[in-house]
N, C-alpha and C. Protein backbone atom coordinates (compact mmCIF):
# COMPACT_ATOMS: atom_id res chain seq x y z
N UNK A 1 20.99 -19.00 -7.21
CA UNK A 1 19.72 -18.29 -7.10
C UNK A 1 18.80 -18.76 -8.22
N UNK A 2 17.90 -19.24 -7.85
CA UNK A 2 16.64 -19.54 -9.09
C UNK A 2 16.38 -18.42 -9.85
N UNK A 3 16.30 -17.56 -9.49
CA UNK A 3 15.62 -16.24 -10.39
C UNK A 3 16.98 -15.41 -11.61
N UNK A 4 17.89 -16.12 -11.86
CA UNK A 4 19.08 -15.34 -12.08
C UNK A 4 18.61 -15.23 -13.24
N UNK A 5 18.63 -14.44 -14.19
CA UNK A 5 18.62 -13.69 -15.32
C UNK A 5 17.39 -13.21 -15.91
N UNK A 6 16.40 -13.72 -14.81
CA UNK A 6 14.96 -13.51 -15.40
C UNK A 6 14.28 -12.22 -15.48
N UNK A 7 15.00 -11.41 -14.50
CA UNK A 7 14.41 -10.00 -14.14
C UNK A 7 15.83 -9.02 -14.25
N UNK A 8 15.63 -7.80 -14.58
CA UNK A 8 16.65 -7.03 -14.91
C UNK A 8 17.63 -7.06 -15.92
N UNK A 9 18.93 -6.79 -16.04
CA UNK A 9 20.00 -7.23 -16.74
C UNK A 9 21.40 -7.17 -16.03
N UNK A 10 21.20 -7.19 -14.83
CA UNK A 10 22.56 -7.87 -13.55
C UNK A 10 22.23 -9.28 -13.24
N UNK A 11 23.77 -10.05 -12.87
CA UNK A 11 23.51 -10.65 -12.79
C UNK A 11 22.57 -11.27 -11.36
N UNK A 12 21.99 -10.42 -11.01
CA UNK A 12 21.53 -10.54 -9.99
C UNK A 12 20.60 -9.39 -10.00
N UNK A 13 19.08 -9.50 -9.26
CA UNK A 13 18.21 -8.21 -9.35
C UNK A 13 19.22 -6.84 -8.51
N UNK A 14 19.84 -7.19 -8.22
CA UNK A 14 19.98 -5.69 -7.45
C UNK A 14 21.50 -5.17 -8.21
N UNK A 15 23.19 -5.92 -8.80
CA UNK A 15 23.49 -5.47 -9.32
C UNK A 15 23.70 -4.75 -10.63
N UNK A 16 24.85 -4.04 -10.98
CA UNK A 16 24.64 -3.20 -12.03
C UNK A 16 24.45 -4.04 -13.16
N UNK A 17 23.81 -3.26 -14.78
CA UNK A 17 24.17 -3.96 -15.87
C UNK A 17 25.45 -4.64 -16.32
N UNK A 18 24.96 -6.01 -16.57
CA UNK A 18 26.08 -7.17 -17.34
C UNK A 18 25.89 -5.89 -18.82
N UNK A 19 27.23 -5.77 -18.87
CA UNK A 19 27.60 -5.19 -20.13
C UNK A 19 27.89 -6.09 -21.38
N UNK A 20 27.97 -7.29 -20.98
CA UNK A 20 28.27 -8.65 -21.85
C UNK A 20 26.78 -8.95 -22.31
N UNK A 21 25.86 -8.85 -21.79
CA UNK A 21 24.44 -9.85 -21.96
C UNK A 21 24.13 -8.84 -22.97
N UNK A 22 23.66 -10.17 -24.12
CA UNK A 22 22.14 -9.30 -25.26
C UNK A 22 21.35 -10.40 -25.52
N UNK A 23 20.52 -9.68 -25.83
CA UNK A 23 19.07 -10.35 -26.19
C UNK A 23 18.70 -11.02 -27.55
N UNK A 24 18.28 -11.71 -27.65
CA UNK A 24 17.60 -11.67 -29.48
C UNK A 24 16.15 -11.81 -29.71
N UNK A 25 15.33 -10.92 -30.19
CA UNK A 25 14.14 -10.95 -30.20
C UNK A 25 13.74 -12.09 -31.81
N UNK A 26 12.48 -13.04 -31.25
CA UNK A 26 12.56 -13.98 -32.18
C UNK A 26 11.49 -13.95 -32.52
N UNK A 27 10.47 -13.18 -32.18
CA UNK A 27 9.16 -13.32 -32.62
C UNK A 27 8.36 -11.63 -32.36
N UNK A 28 7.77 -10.89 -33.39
CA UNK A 28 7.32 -9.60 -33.04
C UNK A 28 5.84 -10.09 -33.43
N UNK A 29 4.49 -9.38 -33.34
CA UNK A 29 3.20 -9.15 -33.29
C UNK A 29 2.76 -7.70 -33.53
N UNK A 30 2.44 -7.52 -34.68
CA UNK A 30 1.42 -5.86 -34.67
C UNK A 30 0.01 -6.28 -34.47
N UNK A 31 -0.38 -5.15 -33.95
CA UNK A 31 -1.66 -5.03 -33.82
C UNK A 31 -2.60 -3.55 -33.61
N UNK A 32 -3.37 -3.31 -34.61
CA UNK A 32 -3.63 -1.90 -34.51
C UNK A 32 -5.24 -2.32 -33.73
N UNK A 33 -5.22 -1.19 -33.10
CA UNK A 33 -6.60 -1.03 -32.04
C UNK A 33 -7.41 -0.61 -32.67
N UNK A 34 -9.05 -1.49 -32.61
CA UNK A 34 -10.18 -0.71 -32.97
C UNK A 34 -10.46 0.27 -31.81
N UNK A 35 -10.30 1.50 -31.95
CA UNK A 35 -10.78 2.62 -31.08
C UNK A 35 -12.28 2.67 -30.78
N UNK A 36 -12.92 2.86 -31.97
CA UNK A 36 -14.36 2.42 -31.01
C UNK A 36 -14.90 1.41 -30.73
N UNK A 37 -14.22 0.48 -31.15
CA UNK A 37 -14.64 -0.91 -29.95
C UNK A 37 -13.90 -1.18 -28.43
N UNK A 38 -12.67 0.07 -28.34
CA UNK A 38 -12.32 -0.11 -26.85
C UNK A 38 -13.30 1.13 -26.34
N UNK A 39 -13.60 2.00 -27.01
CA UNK A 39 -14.69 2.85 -26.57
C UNK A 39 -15.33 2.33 -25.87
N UNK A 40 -16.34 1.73 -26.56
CA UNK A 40 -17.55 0.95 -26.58
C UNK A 40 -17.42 0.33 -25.26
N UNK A 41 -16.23 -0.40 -24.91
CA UNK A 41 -15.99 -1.68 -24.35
C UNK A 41 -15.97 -0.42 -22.75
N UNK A 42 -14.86 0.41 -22.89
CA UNK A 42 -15.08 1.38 -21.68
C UNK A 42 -16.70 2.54 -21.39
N UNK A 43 -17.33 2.20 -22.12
CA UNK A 43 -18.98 2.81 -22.18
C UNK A 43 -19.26 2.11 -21.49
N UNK A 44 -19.04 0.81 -21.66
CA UNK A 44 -20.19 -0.32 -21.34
C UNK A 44 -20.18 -0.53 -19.81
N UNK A 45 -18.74 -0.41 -19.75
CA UNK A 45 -18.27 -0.70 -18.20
C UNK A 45 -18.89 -0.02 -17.77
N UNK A 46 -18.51 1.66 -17.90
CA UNK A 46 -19.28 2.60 -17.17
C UNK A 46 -20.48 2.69 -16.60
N UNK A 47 -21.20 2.39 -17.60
CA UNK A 47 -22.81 1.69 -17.69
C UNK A 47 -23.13 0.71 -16.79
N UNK A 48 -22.62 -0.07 -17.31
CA UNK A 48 -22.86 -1.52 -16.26
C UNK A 48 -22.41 -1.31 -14.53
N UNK A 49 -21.05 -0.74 -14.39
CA UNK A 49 -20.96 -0.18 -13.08
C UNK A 49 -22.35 0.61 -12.34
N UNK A 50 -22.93 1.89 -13.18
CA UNK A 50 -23.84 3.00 -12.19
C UNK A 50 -25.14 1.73 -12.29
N UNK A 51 -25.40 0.92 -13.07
CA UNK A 51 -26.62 -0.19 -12.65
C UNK A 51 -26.33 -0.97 -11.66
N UNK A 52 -25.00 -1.42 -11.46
CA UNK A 52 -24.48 -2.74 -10.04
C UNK A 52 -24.47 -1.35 -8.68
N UNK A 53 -23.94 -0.04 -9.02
CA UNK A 53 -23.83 0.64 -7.81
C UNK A 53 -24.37 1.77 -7.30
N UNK A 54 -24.95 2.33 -8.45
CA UNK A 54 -26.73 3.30 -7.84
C UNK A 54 -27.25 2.22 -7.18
N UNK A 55 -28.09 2.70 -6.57
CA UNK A 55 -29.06 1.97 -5.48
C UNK A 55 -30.36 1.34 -6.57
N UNK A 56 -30.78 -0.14 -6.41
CA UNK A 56 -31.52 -0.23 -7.13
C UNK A 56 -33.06 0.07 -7.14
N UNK A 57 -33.45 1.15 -6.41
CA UNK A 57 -34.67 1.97 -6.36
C UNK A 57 -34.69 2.95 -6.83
N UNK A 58 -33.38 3.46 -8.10
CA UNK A 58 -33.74 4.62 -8.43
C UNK A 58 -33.11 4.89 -10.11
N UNK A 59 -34.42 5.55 -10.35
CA UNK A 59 -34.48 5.63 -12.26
C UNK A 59 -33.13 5.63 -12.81
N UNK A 60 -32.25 6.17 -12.40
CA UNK A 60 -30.88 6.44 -13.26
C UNK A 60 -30.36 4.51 -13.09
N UNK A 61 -30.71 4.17 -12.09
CA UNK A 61 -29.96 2.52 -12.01
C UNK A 61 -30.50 1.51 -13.01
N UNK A 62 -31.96 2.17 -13.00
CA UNK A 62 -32.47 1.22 -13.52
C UNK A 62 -32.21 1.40 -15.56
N UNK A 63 -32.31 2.69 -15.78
CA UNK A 63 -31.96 3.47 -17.03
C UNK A 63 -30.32 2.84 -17.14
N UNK A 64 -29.71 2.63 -16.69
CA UNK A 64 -28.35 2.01 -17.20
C UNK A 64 -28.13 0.80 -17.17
N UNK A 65 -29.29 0.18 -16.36
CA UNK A 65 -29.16 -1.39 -16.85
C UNK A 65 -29.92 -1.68 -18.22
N UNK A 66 -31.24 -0.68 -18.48
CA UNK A 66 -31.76 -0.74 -19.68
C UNK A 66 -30.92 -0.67 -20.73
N UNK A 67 -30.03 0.19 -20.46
CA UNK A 67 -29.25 0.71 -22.10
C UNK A 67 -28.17 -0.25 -22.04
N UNK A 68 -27.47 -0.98 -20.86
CA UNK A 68 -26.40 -1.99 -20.98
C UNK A 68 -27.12 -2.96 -21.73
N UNK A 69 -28.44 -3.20 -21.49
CA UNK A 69 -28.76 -4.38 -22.13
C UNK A 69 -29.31 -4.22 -23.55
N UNK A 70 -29.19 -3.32 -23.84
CA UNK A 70 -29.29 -2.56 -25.33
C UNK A 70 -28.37 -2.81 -26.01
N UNK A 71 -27.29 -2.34 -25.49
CA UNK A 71 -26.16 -1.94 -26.07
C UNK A 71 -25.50 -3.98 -26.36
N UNK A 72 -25.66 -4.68 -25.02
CA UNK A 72 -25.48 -5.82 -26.04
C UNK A 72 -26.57 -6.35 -26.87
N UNK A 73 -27.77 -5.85 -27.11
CA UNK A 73 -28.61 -6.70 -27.91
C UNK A 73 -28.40 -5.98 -29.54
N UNK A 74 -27.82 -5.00 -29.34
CA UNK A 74 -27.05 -4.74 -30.56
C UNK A 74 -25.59 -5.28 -31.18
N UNK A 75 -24.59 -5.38 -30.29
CA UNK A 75 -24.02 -6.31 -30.50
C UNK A 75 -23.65 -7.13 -31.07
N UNK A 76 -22.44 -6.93 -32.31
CA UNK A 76 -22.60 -8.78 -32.70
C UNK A 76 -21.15 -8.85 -33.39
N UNK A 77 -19.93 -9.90 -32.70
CA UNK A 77 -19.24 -9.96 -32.97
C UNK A 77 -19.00 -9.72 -34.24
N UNK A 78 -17.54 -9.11 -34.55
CA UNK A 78 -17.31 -9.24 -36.07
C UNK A 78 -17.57 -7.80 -36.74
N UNK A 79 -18.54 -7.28 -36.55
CA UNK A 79 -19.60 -6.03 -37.10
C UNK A 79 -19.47 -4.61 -36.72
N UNK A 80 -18.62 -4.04 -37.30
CA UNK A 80 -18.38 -2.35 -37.03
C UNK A 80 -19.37 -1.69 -36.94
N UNK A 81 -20.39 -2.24 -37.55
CA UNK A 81 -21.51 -1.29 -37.65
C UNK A 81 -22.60 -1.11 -36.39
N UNK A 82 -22.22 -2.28 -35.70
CA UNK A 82 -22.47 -2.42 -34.72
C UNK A 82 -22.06 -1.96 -33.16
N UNK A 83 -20.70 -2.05 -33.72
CA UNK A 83 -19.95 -0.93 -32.70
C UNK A 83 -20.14 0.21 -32.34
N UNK A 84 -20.32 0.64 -33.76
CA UNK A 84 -20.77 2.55 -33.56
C UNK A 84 -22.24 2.75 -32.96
N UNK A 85 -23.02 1.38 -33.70
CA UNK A 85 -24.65 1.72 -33.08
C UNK A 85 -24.22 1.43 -31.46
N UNK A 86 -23.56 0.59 -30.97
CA UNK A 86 -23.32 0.72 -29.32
C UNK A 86 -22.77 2.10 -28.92
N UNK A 87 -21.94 2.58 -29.29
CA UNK A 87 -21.66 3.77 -28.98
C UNK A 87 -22.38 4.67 -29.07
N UNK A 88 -23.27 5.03 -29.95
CA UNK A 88 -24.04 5.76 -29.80
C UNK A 88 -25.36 5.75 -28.65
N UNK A 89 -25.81 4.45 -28.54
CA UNK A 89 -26.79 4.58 -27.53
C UNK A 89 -25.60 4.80 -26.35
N UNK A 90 -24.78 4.46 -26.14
CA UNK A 90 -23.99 4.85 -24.90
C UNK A 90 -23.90 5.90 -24.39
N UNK A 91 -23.62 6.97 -25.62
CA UNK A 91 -23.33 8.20 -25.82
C UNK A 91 -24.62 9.13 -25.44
N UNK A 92 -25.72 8.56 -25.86
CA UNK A 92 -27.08 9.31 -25.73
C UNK A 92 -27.00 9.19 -23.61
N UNK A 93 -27.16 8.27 -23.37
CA UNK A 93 -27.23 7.49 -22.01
C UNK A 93 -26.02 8.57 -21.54
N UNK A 94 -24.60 8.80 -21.64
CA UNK A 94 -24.03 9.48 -20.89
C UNK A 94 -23.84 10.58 -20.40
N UNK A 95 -24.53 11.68 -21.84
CA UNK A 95 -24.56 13.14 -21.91
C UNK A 95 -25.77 13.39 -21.27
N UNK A 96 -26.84 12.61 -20.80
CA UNK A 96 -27.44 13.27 -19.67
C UNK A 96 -27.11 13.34 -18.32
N UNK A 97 -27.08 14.72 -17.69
CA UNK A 97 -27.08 14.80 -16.32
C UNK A 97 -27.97 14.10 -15.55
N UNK A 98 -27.71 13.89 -14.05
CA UNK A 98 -28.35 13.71 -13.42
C UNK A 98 -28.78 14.55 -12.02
N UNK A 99 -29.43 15.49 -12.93
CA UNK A 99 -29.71 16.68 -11.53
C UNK A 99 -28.92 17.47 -11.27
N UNK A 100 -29.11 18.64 -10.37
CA UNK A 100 -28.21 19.60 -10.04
C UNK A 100 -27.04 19.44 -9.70
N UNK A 101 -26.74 17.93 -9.06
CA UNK A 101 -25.69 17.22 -8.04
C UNK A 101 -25.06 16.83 -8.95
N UNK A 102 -24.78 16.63 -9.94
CA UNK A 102 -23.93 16.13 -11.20
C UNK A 102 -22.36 16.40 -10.41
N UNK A 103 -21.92 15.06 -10.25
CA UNK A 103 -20.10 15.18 -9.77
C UNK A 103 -19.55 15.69 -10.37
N UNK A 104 -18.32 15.96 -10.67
CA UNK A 104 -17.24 16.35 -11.61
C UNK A 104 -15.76 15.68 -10.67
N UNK A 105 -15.20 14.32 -11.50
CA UNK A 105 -14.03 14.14 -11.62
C UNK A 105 -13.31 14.35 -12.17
N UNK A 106 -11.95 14.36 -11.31
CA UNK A 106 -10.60 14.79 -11.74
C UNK A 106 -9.86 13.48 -11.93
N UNK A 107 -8.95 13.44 -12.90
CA UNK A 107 -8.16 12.20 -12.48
C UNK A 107 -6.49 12.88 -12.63
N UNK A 108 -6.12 12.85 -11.27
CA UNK A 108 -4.45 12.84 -11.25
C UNK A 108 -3.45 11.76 -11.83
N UNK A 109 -2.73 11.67 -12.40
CA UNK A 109 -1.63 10.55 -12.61
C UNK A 109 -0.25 11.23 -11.86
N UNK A 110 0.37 9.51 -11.48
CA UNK A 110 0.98 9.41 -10.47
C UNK A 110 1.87 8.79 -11.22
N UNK A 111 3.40 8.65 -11.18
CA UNK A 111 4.49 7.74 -11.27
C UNK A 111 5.66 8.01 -10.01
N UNK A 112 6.24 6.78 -9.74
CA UNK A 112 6.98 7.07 -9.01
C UNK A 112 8.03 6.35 -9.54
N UNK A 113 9.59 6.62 -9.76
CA UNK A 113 10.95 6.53 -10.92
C UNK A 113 11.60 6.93 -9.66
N UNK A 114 12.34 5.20 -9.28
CA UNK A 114 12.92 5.67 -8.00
C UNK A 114 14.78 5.06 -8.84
N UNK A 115 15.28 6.53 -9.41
CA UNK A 115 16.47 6.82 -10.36
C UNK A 115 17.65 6.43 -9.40
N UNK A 116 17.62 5.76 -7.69
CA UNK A 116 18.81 5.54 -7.83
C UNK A 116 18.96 4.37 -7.27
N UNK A 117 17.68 3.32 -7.52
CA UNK A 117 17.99 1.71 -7.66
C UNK A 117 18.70 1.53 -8.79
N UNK A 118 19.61 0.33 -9.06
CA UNK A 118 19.76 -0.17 -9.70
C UNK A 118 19.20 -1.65 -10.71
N UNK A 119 18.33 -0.37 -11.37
CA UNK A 119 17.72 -1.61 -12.25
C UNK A 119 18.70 -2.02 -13.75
């Protein structure tokens, strides 16, 4: 079988664990997250999405392509200070409603742990 040892720890994807096999890890990587630059980075999306998918005849579409393009003309690799000034115009841009009709999402999470394959 081509695939033998690459996936799981049987010798085969579907039987049980080789109780013989170990691993040796040879190389690790830290890395701590700038939080408000993944902020930022999920603002932006947001932003940039309601300008590609409001309709482009109407103020809120056009108001989020303004501030996307804000938000990178502030911008500048390297520069925290810059980060937070994106976030903040983001932030101004998000906490307004839009009208009485204002949605409200939910987000469910889902896993499915199917406990009597043998992985």
């Amino acid at each position: 079988m081509l695939f033998i040892g690459m996936f799981g720890n049987g010798s085969y994807t579907i039987n049980p664990p080789d109780q013989n096999k170990s691993f040796c890890l040879k190389t690790v990587e830290l890395a701590v997250p700038n939080k408000d630059a993944w902020g930022l980075f999920y603002d932006f999306q947001v932003i940039l999405d309601m300008a590609k998918e409001i309709p482009n005849d109407t103020v809120r579409s056009a108001q989020a392509l303004y501030v996307a393009n804000n938000i990178i003309n502030v911008f500048q690799p390297g520069d925290n200070k810059t980060i937070l000034e994106g976030r903040k115009i983001a932030q101004e841009f998000l906490k307004n409603k839009n009208g009485s009709t204002q949605h409200q999402l939910t987000a469910v999470g889902h896993c499915h742990i199917d406990t009597a394959w043998l992985w």
